[in-house]
PDB file of N, CA and C in Angstrom:
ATOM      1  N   UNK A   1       0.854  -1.181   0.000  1.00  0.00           N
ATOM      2  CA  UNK A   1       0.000   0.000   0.000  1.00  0.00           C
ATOM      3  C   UNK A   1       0.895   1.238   0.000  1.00  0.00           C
ATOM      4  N   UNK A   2       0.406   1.985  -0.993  1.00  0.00           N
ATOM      5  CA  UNK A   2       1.316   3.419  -1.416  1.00  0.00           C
ATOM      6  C   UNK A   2       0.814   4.161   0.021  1.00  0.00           C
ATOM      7  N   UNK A   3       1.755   5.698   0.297  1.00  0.00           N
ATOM      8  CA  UNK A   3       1.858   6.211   1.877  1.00  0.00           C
ATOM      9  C   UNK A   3       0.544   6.946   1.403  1.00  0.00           C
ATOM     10  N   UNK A   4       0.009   7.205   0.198  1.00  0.00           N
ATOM     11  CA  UNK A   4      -1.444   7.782   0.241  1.00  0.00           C
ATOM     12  C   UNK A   4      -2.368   7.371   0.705  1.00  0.00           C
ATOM     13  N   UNK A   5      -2.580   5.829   0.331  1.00  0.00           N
ATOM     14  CA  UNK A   5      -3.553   5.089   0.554  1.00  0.00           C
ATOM     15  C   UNK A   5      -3.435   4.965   2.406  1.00  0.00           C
ATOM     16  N   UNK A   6      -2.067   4.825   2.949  1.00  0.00           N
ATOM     17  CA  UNK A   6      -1.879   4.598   4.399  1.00  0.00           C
ATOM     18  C   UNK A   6      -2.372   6.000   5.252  1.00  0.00           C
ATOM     19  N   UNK A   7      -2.292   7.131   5.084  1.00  0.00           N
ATOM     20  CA  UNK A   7      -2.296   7.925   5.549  1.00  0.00           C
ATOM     21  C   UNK A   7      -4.062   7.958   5.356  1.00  0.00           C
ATOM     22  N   UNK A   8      -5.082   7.542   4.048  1.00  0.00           N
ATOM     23  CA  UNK A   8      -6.341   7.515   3.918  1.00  0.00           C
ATOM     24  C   UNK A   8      -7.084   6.441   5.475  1.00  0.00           C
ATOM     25  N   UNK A   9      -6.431   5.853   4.995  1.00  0.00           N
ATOM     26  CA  UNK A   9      -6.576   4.410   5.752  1.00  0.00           C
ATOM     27  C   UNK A   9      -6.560   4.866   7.378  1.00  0.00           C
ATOM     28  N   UNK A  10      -5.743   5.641   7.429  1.00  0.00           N
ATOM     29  CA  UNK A  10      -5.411   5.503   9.224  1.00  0.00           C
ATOM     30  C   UNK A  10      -6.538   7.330   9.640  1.00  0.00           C
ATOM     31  N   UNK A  11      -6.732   8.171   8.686  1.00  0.00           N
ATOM     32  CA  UNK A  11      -8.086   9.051   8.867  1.00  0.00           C
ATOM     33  C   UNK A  11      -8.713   8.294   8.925  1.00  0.00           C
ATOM     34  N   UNK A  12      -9.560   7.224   8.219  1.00  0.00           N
ATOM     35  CA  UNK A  12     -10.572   6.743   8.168  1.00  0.00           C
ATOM     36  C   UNK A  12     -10.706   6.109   9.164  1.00  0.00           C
ATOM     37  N   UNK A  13     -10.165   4.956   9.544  1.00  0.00           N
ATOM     38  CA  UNK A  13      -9.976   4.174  11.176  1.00  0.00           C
ATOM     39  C   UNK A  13     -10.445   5.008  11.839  1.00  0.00           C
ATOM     40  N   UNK A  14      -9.937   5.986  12.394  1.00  0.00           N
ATOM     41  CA  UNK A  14      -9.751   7.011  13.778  1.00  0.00           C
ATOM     42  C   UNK A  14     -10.657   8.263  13.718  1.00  0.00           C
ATOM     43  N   UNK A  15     -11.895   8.006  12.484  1.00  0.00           N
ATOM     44  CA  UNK A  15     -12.594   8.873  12.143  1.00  0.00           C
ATOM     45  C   UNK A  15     -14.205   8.857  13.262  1.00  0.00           C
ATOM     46  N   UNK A  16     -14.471   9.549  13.315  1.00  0.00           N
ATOM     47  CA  UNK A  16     -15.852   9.434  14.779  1.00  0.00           C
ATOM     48  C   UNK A  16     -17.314   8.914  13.721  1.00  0.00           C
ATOM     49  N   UNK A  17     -16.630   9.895  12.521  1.00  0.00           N
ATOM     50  CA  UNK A  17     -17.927   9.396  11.678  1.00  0.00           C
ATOM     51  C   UNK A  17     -17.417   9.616  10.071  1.00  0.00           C
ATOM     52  N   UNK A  18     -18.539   8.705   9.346  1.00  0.00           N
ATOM     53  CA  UNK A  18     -17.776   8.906   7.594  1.00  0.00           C
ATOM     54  C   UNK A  18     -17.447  10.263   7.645  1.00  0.00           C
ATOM     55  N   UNK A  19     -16.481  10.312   6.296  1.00  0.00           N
ATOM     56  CA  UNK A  19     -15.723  11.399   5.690  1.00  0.00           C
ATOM     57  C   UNK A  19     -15.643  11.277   4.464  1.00  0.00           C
ATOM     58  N   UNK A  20     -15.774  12.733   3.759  1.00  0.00           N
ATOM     59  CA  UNK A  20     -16.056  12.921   2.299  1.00  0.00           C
ATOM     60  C   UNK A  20     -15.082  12.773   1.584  1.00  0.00           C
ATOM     61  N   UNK A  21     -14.428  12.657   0.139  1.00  0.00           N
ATOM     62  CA  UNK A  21     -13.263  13.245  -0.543  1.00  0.00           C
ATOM     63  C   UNK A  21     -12.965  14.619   0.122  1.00  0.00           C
ATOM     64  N   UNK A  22     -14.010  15.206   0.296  1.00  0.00           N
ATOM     65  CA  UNK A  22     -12.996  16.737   0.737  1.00  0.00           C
ATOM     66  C   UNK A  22     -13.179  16.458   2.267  1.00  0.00           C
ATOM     67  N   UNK A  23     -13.095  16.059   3.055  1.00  0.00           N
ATOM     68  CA  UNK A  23     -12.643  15.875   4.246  1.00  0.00           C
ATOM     69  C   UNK A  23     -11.490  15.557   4.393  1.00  0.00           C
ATOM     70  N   UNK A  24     -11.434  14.328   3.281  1.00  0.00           N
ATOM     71  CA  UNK A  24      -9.850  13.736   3.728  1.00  0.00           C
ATOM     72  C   UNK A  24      -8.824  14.683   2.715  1.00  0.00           C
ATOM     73  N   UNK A  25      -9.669  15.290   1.562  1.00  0.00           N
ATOM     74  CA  UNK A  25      -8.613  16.232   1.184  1.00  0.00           C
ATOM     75  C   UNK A  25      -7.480  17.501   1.326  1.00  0.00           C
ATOM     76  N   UNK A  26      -8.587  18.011   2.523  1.00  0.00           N
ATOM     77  CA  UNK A  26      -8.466  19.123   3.471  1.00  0.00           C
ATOM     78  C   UNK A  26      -7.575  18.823   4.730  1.00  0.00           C
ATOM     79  N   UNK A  27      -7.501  17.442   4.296  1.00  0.00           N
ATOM     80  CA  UNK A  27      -6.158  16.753   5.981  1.00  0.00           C
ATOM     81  C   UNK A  27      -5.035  15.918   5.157  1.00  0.00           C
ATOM     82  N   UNK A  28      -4.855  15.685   4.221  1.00  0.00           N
ATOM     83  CA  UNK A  28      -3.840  14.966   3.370  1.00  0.00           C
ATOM     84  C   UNK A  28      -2.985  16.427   2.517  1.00  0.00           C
ATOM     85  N   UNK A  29      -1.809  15.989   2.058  1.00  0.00           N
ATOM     86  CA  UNK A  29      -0.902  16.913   1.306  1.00  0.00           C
ATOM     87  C   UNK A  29      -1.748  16.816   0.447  1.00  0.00           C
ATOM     88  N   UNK A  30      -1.122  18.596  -0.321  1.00  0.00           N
ATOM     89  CA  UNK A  30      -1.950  18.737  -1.508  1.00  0.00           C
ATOM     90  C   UNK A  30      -1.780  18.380  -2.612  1.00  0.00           C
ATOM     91  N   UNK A  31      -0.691  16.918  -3.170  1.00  0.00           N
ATOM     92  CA  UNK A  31      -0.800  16.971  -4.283  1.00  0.00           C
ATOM     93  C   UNK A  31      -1.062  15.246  -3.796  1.00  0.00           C
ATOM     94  N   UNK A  32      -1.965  14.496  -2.784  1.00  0.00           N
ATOM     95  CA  UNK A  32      -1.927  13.157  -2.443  1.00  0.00           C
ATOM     96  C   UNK A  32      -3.472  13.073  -3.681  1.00  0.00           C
ATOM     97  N   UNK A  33      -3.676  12.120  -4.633  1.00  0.00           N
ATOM     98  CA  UNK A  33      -4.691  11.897  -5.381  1.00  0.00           C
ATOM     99  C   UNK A  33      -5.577  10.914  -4.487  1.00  0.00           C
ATOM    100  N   UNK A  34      -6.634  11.559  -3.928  1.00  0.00           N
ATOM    101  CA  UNK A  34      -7.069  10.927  -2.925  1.00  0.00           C
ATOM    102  C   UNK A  34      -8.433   9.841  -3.450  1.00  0.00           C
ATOM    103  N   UNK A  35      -9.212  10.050  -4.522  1.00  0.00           N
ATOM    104  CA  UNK A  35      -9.629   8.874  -5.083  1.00  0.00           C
ATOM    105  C   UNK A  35      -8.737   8.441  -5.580  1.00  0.00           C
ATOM    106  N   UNK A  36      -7.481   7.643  -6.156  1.00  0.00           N
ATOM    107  CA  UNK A  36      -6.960   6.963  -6.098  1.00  0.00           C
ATOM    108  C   UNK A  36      -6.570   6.146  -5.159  1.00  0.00           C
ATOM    109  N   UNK A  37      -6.167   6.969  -3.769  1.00  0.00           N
ATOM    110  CA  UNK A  37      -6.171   6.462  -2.666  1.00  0.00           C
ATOM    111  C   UNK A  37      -6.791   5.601  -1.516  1.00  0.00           C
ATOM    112  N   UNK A  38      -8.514   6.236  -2.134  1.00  0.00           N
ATOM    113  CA  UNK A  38      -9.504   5.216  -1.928  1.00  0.00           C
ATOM    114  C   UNK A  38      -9.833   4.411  -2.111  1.00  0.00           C
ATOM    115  N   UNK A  39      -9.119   4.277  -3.470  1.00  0.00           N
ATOM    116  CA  UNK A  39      -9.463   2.657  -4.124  1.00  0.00           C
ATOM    117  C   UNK A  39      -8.645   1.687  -4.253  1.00  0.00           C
ATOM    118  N   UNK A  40      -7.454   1.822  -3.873  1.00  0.00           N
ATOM    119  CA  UNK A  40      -6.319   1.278  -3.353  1.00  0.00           C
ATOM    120  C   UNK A  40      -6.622   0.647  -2.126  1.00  0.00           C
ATOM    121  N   UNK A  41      -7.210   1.690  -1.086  1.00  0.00           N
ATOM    122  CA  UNK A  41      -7.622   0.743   0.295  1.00  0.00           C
ATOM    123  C   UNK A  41      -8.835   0.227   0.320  1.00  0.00           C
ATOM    124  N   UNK A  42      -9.577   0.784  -0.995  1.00  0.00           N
ATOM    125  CA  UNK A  42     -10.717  -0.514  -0.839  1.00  0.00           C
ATOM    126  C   UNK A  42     -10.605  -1.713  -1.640  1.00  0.00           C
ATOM    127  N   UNK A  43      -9.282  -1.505  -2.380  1.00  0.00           N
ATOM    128  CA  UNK A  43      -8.813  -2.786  -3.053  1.00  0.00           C
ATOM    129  C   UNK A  43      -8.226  -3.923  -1.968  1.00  0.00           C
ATOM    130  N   UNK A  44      -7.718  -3.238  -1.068  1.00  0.00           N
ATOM    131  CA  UNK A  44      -6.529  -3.706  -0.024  1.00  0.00           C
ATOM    132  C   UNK A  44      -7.697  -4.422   0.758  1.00  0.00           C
ATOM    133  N   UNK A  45      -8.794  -3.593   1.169  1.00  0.00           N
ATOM    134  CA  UNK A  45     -10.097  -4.655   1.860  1.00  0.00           C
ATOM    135  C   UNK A  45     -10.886  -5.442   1.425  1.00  0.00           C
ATOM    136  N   UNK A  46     -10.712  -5.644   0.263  1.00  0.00           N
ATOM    137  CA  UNK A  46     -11.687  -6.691  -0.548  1.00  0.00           C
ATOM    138  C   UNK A  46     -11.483  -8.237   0.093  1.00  0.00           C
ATOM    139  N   UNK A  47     -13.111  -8.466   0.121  1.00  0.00           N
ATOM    140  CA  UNK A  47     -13.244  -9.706   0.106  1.00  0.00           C
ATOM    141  C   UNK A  47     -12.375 -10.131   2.314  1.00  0.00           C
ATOM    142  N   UNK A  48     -12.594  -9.233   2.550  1.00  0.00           N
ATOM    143  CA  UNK A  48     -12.070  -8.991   4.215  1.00  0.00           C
ATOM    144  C   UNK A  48     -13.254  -9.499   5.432  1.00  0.00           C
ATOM    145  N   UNK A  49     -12.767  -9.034   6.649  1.00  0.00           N
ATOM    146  CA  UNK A  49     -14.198  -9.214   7.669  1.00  0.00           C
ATOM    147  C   UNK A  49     -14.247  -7.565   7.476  1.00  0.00           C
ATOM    148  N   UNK A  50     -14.027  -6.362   6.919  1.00  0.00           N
ATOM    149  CA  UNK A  50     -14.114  -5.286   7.095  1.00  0.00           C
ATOM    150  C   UNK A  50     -13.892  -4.600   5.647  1.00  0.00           C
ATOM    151  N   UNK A  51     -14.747  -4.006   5.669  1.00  0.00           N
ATOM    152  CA  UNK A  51     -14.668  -3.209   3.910  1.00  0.00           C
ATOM    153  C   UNK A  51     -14.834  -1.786   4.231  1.00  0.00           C
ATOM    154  N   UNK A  52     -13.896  -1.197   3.036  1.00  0.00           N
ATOM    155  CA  UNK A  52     -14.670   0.052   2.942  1.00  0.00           C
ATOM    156  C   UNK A  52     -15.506   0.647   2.086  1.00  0.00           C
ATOM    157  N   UNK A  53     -16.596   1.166   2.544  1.00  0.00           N
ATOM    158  CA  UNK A  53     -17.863   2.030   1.586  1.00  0.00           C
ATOM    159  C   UNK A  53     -18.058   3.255   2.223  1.00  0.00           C
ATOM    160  N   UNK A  54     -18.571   3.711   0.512  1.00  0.00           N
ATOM    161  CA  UNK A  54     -19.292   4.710   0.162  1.00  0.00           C
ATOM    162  C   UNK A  54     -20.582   4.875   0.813  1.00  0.00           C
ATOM    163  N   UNK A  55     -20.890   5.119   1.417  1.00  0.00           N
ATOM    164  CA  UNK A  55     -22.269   5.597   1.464  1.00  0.00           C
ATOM    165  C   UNK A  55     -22.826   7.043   1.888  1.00  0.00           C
ATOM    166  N   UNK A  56     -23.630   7.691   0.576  1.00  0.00           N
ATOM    167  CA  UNK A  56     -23.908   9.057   0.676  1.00  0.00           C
ATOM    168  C   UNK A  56     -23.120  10.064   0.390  1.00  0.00           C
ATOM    169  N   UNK A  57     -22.142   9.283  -0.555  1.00  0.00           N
ATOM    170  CA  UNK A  57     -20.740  10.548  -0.444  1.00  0.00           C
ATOM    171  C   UNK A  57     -19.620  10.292   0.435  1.00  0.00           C
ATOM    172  N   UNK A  58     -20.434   9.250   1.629  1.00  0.00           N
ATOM    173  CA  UNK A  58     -18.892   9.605   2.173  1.00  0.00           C
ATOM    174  C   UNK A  58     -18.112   7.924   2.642  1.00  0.00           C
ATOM    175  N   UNK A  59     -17.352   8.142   3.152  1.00  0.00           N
ATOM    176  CA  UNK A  59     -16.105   6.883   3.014  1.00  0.00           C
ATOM    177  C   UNK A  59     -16.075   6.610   4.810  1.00  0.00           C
ATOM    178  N   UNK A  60     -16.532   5.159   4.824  1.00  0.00           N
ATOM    179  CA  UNK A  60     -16.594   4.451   6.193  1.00  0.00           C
ATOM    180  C   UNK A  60     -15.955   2.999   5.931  1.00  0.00           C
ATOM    181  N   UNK A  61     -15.324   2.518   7.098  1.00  0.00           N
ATOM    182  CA  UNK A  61     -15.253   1.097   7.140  1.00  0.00           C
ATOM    183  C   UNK A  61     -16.507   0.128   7.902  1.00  0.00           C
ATOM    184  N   UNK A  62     -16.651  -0.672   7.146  1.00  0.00           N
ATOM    185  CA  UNK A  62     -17.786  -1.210   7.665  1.00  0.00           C
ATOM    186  C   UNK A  62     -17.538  -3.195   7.794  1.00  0.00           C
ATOM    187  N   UNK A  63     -18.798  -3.528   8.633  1.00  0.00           N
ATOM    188  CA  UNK A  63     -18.401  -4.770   8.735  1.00  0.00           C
ATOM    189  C   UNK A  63     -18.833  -5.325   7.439  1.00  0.00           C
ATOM    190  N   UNK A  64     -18.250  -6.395   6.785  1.00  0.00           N
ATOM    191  CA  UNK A  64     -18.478  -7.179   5.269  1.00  0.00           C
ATOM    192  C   UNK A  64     -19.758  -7.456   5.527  1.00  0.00           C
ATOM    193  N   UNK A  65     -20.072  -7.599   4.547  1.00  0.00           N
ATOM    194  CA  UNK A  65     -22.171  -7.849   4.297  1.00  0.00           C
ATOM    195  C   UNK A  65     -22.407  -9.219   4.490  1.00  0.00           C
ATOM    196  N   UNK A  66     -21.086 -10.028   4.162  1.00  0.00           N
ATOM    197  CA  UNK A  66     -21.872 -11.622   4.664  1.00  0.00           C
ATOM    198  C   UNK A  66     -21.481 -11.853   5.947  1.00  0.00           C
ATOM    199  N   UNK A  67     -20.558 -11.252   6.799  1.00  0.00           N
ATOM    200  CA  UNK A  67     -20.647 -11.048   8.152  1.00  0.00           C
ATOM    201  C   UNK A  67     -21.617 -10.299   8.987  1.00  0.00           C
ATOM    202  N   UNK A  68     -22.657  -9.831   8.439  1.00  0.00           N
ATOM    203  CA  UNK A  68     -23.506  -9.194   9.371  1.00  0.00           C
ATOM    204  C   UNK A  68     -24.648  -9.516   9.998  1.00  0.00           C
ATOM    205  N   UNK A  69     -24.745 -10.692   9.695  1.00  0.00           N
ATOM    206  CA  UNK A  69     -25.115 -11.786  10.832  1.00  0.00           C
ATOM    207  C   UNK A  69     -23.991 -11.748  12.419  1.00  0.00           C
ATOM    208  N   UNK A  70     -23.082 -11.680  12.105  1.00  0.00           N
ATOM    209  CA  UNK A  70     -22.683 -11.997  13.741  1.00  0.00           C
ATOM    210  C   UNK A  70     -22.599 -10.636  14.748  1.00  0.00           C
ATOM    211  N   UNK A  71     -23.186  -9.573  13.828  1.00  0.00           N
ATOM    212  CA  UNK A  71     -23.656  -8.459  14.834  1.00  0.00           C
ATOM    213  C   UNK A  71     -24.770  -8.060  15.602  1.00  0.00           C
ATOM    214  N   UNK A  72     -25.883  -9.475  15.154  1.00  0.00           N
ATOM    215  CA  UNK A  72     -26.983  -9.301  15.779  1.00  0.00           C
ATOM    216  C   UNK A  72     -27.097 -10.034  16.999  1.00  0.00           C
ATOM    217  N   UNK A  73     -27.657  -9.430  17.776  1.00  0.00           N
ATOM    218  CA  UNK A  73     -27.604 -10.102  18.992  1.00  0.00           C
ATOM    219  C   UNK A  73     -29.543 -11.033  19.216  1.00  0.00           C
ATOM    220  N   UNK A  74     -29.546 -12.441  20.032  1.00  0.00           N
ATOM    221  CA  UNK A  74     -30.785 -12.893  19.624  1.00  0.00           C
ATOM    222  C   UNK A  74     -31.097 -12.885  20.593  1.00  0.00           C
TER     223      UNK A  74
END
């Protein structure tokens, strides 16, 4: 993983809640290509217990969709 994608990666972790392209653009150097960067670490999570998505614009890690069964409690 290129230091773009790492530096995406470790905002996103330590983030309270999703974040947009311009969130993370506004906290990364200015010449880091930050969709590129995104898709690098959502390449890097594929097929994981943890993915990252889009949703609404903005960029979260989330638990994998065929794991989300073991978050329900019965």
């Amino acid at each position: 993983m290129n230091e773009a994608a790492r530096m995406v990666e470790a905002l996103l972790f330590a983030a309270a809640e999703p974040l947009s392209e311009t969130d993370l653009a506004r906290r990364l150097p200015a010449n880091v290509d930050v969709l590129g960067a995104l898709e690098e670490v959502r390449g890097f999570y594929a097929g994981r217990g943890v993915e990252l998505a889009c949703v609404a614009g903005h960029w979260r890690f989330q638990t994998a969709a065929d794991l989300a069964f073991l978050m329900t409690e019965e």
